[in-house]
Protein backbone atom coordinates (compact mmCIF):
# COMPACT_ATOMS: atom_id res chain seq x y z
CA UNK A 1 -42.54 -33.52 -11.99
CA UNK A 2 -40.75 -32.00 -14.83
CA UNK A 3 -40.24 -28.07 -14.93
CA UNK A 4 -42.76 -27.23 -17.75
CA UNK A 5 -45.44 -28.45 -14.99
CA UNK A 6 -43.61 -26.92 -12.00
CA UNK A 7 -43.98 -23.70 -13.89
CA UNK A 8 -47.36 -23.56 -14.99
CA UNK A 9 -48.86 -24.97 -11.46
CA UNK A 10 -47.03 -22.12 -10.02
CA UNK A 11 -48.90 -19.79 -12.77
CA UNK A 12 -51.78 -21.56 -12.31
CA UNK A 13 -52.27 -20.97 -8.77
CA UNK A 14 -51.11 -17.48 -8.60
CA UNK A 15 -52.95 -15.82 -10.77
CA UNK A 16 -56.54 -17.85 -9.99
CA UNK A 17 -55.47 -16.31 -6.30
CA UNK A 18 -55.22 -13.07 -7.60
CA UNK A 19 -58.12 -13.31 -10.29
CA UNK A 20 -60.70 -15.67 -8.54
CA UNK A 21 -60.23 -15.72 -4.94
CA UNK A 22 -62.87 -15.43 -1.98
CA UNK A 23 -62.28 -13.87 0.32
CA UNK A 24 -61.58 -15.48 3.83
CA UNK A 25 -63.29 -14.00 6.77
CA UNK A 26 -62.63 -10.89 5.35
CA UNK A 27 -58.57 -11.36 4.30
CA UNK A 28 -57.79 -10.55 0.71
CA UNK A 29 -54.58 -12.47 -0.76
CA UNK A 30 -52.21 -9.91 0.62
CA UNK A 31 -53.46 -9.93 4.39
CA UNK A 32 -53.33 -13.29 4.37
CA UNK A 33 -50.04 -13.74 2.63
CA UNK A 34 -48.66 -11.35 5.75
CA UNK A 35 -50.60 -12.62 8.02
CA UNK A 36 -48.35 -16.08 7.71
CA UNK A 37 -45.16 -13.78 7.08
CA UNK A 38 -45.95 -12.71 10.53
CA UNK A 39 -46.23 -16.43 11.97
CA UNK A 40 -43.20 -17.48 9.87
CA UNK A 41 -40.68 -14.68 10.62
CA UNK A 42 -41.04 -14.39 14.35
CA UNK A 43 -37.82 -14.59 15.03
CA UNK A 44 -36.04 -17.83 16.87
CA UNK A 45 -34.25 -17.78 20.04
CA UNK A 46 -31.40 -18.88 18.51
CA UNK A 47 -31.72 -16.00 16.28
CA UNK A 48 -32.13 -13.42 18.80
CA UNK A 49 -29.44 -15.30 20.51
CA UNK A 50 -27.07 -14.82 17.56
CA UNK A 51 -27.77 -11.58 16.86
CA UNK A 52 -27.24 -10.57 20.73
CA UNK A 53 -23.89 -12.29 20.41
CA UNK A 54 -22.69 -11.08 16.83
CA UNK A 55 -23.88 -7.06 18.40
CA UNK A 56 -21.61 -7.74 21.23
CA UNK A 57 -18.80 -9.07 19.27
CA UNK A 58 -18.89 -6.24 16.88
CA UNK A 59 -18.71 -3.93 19.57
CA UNK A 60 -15.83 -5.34 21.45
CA UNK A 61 -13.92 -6.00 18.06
CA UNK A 62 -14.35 -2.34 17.34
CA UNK A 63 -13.37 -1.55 20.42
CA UNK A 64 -10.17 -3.53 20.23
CA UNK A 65 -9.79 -2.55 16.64
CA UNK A 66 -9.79 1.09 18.45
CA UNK A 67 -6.95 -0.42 20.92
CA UNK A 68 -4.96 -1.70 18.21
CA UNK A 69 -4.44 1.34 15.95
CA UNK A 70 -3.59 2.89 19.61
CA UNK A 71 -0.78 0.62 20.49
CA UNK A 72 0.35 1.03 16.65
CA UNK A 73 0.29 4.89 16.86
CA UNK A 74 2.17 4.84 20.39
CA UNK A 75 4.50 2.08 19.19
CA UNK A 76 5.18 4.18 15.44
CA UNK A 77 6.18 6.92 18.14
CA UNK A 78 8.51 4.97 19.71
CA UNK A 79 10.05 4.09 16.54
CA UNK A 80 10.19 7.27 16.03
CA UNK A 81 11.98 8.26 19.16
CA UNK A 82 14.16 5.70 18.57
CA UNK A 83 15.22 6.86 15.40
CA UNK A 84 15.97 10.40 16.78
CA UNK A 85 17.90 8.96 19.57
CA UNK A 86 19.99 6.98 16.91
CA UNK A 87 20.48 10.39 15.32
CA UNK A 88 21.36 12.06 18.54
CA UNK A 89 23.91 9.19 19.14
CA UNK A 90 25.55 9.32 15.82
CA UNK A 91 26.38 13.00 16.26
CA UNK A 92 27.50 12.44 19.27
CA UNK A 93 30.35 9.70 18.26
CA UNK A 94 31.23 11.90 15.47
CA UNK A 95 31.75 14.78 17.73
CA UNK A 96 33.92 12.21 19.87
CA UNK A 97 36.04 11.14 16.83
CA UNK A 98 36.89 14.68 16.11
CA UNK A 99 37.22 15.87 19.89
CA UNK A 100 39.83 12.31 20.03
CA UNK A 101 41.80 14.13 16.84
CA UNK A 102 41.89 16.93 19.04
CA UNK A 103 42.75 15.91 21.64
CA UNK A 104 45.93 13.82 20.44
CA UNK A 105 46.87 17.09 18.31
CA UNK A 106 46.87 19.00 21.60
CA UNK A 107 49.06 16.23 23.39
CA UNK A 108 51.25 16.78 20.55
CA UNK A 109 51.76 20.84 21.08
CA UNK A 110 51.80 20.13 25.13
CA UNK A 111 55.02 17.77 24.37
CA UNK A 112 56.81 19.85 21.81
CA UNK A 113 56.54 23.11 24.37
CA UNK A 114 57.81 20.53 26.79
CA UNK A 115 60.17 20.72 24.60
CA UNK A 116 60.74 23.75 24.22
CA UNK A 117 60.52 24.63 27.09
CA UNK A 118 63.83 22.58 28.18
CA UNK A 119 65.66 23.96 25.24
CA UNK A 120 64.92 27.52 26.89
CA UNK A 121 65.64 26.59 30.42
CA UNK A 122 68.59 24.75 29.03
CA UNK A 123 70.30 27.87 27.12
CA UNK A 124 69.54 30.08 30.49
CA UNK A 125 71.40 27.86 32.39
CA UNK A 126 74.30 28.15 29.76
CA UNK A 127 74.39 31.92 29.62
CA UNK A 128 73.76 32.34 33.43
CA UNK A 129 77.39 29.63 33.72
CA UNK A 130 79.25 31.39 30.78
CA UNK A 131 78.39 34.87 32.60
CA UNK A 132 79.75 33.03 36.09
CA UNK A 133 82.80 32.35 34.96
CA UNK A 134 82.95 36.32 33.29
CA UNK A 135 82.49 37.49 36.21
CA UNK A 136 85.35 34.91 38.50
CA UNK A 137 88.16 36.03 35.49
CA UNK A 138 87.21 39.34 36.01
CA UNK A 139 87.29 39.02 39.77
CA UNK A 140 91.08 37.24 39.29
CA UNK A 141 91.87 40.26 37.20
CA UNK A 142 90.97 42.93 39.40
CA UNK A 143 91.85 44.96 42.83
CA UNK A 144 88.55 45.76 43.88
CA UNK A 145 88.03 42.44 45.89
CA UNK A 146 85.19 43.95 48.14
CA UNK A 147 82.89 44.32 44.94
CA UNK A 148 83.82 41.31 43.31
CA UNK A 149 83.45 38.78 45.91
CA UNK A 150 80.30 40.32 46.67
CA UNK A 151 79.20 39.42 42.95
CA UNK A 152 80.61 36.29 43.17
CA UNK A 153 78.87 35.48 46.56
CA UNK A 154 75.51 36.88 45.15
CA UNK A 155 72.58 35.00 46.03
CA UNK A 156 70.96 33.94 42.48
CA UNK A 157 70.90 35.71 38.94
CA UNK A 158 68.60 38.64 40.22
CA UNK A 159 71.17 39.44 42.94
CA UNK A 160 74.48 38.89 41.16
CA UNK A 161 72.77 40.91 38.36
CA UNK A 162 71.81 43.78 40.51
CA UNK A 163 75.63 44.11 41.65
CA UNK A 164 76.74 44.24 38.88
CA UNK A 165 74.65 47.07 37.80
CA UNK A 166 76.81 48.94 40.32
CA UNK A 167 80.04 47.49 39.22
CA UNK A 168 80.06 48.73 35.22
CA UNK A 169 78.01 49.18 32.45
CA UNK A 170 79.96 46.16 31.64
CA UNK A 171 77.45 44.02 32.64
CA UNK A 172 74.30 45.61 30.91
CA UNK A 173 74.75 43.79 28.28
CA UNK A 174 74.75 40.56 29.83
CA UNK A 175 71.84 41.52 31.89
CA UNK A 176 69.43 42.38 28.57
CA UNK A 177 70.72 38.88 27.39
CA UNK A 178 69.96 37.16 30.57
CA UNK A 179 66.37 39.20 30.57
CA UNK A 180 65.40 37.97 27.18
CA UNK A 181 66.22 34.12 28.09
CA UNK A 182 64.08 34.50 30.70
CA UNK A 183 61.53 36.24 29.28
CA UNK A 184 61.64 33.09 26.29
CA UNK A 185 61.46 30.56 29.16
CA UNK A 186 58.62 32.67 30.95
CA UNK A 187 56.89 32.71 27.92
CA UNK A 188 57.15 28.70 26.94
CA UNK A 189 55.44 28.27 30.73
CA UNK A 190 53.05 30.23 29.60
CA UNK A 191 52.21 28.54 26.30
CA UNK A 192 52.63 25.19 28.56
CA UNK A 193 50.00 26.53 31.06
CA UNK A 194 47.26 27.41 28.07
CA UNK A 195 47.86 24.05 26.75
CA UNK A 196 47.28 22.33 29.80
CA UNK A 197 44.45 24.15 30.36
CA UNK A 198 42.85 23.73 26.56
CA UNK A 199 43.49 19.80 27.18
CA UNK A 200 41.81 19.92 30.51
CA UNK A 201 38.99 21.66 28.75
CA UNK A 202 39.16 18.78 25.89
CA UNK A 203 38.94 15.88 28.65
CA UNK A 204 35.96 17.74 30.35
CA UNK A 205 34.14 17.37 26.78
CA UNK A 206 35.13 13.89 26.63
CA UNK A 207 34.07 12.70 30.01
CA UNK A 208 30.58 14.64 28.91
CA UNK A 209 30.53 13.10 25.08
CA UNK A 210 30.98 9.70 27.42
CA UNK A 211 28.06 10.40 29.89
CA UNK A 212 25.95 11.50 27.03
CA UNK A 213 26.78 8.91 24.75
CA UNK A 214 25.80 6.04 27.97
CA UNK A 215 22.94 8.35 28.62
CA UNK A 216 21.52 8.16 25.00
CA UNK A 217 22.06 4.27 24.21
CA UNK A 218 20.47 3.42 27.59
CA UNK A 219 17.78 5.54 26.22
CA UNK A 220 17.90 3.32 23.24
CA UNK A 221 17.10 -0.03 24.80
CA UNK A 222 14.63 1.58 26.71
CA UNK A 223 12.70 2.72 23.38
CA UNK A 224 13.58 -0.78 22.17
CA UNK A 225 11.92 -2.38 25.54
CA UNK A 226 8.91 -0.79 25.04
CA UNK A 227 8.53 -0.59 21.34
CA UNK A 228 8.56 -5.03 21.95
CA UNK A 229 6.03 -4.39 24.70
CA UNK A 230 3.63 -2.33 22.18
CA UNK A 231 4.22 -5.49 19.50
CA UNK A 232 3.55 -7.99 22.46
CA UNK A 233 0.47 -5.99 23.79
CA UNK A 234 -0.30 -5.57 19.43
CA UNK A 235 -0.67 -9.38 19.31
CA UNK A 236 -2.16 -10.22 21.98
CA UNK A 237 -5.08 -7.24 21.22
CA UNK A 238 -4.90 -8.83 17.29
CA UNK A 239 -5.60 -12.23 19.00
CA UNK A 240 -8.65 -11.05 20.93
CA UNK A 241 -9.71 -9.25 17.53
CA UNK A 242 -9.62 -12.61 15.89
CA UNK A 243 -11.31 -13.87 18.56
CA UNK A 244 -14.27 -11.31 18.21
CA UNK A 245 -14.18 -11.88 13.99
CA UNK A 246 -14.53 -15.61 14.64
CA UNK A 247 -17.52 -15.10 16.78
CA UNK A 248 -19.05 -12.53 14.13
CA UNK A 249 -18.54 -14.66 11.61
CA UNK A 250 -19.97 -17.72 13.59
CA UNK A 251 -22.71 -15.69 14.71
CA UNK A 252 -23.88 -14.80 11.25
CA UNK A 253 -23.97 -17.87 9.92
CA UNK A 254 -26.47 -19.04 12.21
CA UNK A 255 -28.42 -15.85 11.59
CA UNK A 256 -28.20 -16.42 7.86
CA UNK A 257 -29.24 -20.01 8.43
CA UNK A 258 -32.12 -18.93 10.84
CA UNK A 259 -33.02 -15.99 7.84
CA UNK A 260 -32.90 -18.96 5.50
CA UNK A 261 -35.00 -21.17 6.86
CA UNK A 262 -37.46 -18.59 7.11
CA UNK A 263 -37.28 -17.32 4.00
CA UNK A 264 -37.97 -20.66 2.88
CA UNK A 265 -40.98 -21.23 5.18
CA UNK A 266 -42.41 -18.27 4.36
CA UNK A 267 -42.55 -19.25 0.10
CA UNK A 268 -43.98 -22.62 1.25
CA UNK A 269 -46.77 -20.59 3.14
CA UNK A 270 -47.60 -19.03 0.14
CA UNK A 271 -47.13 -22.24 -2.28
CA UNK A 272 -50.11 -23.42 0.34
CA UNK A 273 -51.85 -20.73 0.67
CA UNK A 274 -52.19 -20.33 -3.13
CA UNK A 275 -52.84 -24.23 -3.76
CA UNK A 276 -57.13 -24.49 -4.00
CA UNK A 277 -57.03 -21.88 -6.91
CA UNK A 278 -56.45 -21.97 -10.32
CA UNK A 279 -56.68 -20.17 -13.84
CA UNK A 280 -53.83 -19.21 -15.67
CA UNK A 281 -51.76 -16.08 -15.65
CA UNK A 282 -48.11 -16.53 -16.21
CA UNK A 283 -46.91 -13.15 -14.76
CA UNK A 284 -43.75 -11.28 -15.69
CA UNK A 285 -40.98 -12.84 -17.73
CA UNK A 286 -41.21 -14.67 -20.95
CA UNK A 287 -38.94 -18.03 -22.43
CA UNK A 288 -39.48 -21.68 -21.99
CA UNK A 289 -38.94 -22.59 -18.58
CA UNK A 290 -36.48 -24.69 -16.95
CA UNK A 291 -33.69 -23.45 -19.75
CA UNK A 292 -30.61 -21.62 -18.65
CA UNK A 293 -28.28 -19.49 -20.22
CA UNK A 294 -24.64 -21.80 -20.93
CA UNK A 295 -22.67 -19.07 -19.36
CA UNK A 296 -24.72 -19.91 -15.89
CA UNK A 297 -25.55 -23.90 -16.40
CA UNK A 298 -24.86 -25.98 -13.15
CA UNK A 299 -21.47 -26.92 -13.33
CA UNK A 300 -19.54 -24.04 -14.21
CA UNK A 301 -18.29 -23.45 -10.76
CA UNK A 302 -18.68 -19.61 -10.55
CA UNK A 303 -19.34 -19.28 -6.71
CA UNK A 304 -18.13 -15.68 -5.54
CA UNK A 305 -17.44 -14.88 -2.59
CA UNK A 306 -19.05 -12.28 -0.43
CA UNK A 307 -18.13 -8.30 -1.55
CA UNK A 308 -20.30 -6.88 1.22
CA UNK A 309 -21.36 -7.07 4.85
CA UNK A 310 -24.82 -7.22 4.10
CA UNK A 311 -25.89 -11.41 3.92
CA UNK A 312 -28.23 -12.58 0.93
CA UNK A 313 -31.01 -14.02 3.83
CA UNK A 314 -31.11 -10.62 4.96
CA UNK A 315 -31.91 -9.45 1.77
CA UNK A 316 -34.52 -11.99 1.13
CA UNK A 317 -35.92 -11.28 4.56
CA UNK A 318 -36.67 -7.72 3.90
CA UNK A 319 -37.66 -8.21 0.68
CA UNK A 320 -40.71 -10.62 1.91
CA UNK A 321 -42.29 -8.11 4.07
CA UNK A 322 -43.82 -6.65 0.85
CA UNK A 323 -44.96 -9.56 -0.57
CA UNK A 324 -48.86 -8.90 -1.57
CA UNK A 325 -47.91 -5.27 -2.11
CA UNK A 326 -48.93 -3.94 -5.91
CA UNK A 327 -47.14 -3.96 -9.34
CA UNK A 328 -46.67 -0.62 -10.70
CA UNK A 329 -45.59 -0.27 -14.01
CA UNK A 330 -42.20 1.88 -13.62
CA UNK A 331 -43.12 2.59 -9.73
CA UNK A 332 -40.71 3.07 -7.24
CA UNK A 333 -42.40 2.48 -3.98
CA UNK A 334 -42.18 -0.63 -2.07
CA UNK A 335 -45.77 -0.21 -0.58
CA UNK A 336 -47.72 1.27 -2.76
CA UNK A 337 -46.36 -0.07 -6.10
CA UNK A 338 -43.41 -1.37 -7.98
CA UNK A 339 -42.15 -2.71 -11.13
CA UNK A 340 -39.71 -5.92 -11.60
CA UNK A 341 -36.71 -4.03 -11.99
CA UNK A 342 -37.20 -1.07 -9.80
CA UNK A 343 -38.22 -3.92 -7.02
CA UNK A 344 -34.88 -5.28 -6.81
CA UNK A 345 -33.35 -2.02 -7.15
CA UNK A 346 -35.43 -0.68 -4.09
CA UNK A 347 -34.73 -3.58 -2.16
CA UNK A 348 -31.21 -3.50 -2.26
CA UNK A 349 -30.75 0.23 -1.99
CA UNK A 350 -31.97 -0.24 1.45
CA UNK A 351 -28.51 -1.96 2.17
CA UNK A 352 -27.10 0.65 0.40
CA UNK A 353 -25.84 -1.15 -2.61
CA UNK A 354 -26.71 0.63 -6.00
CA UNK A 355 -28.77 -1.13 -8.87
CA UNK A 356 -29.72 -0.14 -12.73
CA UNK A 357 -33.48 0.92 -12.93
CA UNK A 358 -33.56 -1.83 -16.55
CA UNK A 359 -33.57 -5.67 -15.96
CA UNK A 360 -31.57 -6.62 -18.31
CA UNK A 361 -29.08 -4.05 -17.03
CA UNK A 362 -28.74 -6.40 -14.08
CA UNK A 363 -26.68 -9.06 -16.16
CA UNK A 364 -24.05 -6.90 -15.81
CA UNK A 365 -23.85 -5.76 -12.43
CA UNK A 366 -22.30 -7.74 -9.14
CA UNK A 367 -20.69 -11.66 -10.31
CA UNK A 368 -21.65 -14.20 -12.33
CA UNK A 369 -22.99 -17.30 -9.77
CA UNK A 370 -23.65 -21.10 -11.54
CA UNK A 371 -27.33 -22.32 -11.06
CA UNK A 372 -26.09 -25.04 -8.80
CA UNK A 373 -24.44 -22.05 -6.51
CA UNK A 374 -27.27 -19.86 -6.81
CA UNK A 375 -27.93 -18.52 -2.70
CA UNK A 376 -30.82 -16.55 -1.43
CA UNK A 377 -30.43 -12.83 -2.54
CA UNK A 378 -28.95 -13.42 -5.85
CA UNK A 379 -30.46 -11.54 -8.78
CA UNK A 380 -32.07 -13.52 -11.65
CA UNK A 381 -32.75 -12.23 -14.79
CA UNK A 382 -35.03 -13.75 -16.98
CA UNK A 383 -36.14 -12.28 -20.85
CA UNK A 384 -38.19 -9.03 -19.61
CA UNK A 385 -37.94 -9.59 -16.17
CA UNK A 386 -36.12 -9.60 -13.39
CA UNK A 387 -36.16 -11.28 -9.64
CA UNK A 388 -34.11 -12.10 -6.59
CA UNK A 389 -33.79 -15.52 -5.59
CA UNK A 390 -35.87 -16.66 -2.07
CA UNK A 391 -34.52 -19.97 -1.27
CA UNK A 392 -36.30 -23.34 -1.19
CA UNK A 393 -36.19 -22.80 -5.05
CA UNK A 394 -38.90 -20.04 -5.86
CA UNK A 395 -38.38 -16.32 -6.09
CA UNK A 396 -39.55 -13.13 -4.81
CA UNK A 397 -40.71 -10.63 -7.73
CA UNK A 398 -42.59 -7.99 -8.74
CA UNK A 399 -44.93 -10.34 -10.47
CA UNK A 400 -46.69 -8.65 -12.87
CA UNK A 401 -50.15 -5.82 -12.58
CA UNK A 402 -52.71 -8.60 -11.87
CA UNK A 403 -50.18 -11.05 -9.43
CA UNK A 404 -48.35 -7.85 -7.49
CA UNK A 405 -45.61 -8.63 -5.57
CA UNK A 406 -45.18 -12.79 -4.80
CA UNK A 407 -42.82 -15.41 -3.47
CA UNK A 408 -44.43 -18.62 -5.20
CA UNK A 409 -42.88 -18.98 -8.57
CA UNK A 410 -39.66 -21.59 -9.47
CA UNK A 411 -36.85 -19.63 -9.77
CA UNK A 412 -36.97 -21.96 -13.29
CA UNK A 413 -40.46 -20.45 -14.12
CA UNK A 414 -38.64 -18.69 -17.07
CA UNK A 415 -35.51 -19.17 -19.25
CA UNK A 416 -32.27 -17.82 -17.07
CA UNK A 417 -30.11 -15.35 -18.72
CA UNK A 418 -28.36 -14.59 -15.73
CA UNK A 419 -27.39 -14.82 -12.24
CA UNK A 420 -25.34 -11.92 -10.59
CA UNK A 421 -24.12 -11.53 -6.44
CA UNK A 422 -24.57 -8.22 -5.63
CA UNK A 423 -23.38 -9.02 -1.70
């Protein structure tokens, strides 16, 4: 059966429902329209099933997704620890490399007062023998042998000096010379002793640079340890999330399929519930039916992918419960009356995805989808009219004043202009 004939049944048979129908025990078109919607969108075990599954899923993936960004924030930390420690360790060989400087500059001063120091000792000694042998020619030169043999037989510079204080003012001189040699040698110890103790002081500091440098890079590999445990535990916890996106994913599929099937059970319920009436009312929408805009022909392989969490069945499946409900020119209310275009704009602000209040504003909004992709929930526009595709090849629409809302028309009812994914 062509499409001009598909068409016109379908116009045939809604509006003589609308126009001409008995009543059935009672029913008008709408009760009895929901009355199968009831019967046909009880809800399968599988579906329940699914949806019990694809719940739990989404709360353990959140869950782990919760984990995850955990284990990222303490493992960022530990990069960040490590990165201080590297920090900490870098001053601390610098301050090594300039405590080794001076150190080996201080080993240099120690061994030139070493130095020193011999030099003094060494011209003592030769002013303490060139005074000796003063003293023996002045002994061989004189009669006082008691005082001079006592100098000679003195017991050590302090003694033999003390003598000789007695002996002559001679001698002072030599005294104030032998004074300030040892004064210069007391005073090279001295410098000796400082240095020793600044180079004691330096080695301290490098024994602690040493302990503080093992102390830091053991630190290091510790960080490093446990920022590889936080990527281990990060994979494994990314695994499981996988895990829980799979089942989601799996899940939802068999929801959609479920939400399909009855989407397209319920618009064969009303194809048969409309099919013993007829006169003619075409409804909303104008254009020879069965034509479709080129830009949207089968064939031209636009088939977006999904831009939302929300599924087209779902759409469709929410959509039907108001199936029966009145047309309202420029209404807004699902229930007690609705235009084409504010129709599909209610339904899919429920899923919180924003439409224009026009029809033919809708050619522009969401992606373009080929007529061989078309899906349940994807917008059709038509010349004057707008509708969202049911499945099974009819529509769901705010018909027109006299049809109300239906799900019995071909989606090829009117000329296509366009076909848009909004999820």
């Amino acid at each position: 059966m062509n499409q001009k004939w598909t068409c016109a049944i379908c116009t045939v048979l809604t509006s003589a429902l609308v126009f001409t129908g008995p009543a059935v025990e009672g029913t008008t078109f709408s009760g009895y329209i929901n009355s199968g919607l009831e019967k046909v969108y009880a809800k399968t075990q599988k579906q329940k099933d699914a949806e019990k599954k694809k719940s739990q899923a989404e709360k353990d993936l959140k869950d782990k997704k919760n984990e995850i960004n955990g284990l990222k924030d303490q493992q960022q930390t530990t990069a960040d620890d490590i990165k201080n420690k590297s920090a900490k360790l870098d001053e601390i060989l610098a301050a090594q490399k300039k405590l080794q400087t001076d150190i080996t500059n201080k080993q240099a001063e120690i061994e030139q007062n070493q130095k020193d120091l011999a030099a003094a000792q060494e011209k003592q000694q030769e002013q303490y023998d060139a005074m000796k042998k003063r003293i023996q020619f002045m002994y061989e030169n004189s009669a006082e042998d008691n005082i001079w043999t006592a100098i000679i037989e003195s017991n050590g510079i302090t003694d033999m000096l003390n003598r000789i204080e007695y002996v002559s003012d001679v001698y002072d001189s030599d005294r104030a010379l032998m004074d300030s040699y040892q004064a210069a040698v007391e005073q090279v110890k001295e410098i000796g002793t400082k240095l020793d103790n600044d180079m004691n002081e330096l080695t301290a500091m490098q024994d602690d640079y040493e302990k503080q440098q093992a102390d830091v890079e053991a630190a290091i590999v510790a960080l490093e340890n446990q920022k590889e445990q936080y990527a281990s535990q990060i994979a494994q916890a990314q695994q499981q999330a996988d895990n829980y996106q799979n089942i989601i994913t799996a899940q939802g599929k068999i929801i959609q399929e479920q939400e399909a099937a009855a989407a397209a059970a319920a618009a064969a319920a009303a194809r048969a519930n409309s099919s013993s009436i007829s006169p003619s009312y075409d409804g909303g929408g104008a254009g020879k039916g069965g034509s479709i805009a080129s830009d949207y022909a089968a064939g031209g392989g636009k088939n977006p992918g999904a831009s939302t969490g929300v599924s087209g069945s779902s759409v469709v499946s929410y959509a039907m419960q108001f199936v029966g409900n009145p047309y309202v020119w420029a209404g807004n209310s699902l229930t007690n009356g609705v235009d084409c275009s504010g129709f599909v704009h209610e339904v899919y602000a429920h899923f919180g995805i924003s439409t224009p209040r026009y029809s033919q504003a809708f050619k522009s909004v969401g992606q373009a989808v080929s007529f061989d992709n078309i899906q349940p929930g994807d917008v059709v526009v038509y010349p004057g009219h707008v509708a969202i595709y049911a499945g099974g090849g009819v529509i769901v629409e705010a018909q027109s004043t006299k049809a109300g809302i239906t799900a019995n028309r071909s989606v090829q009812c009117h000329t296509i202009l366009a076909i848009r994914r909004l999820v």
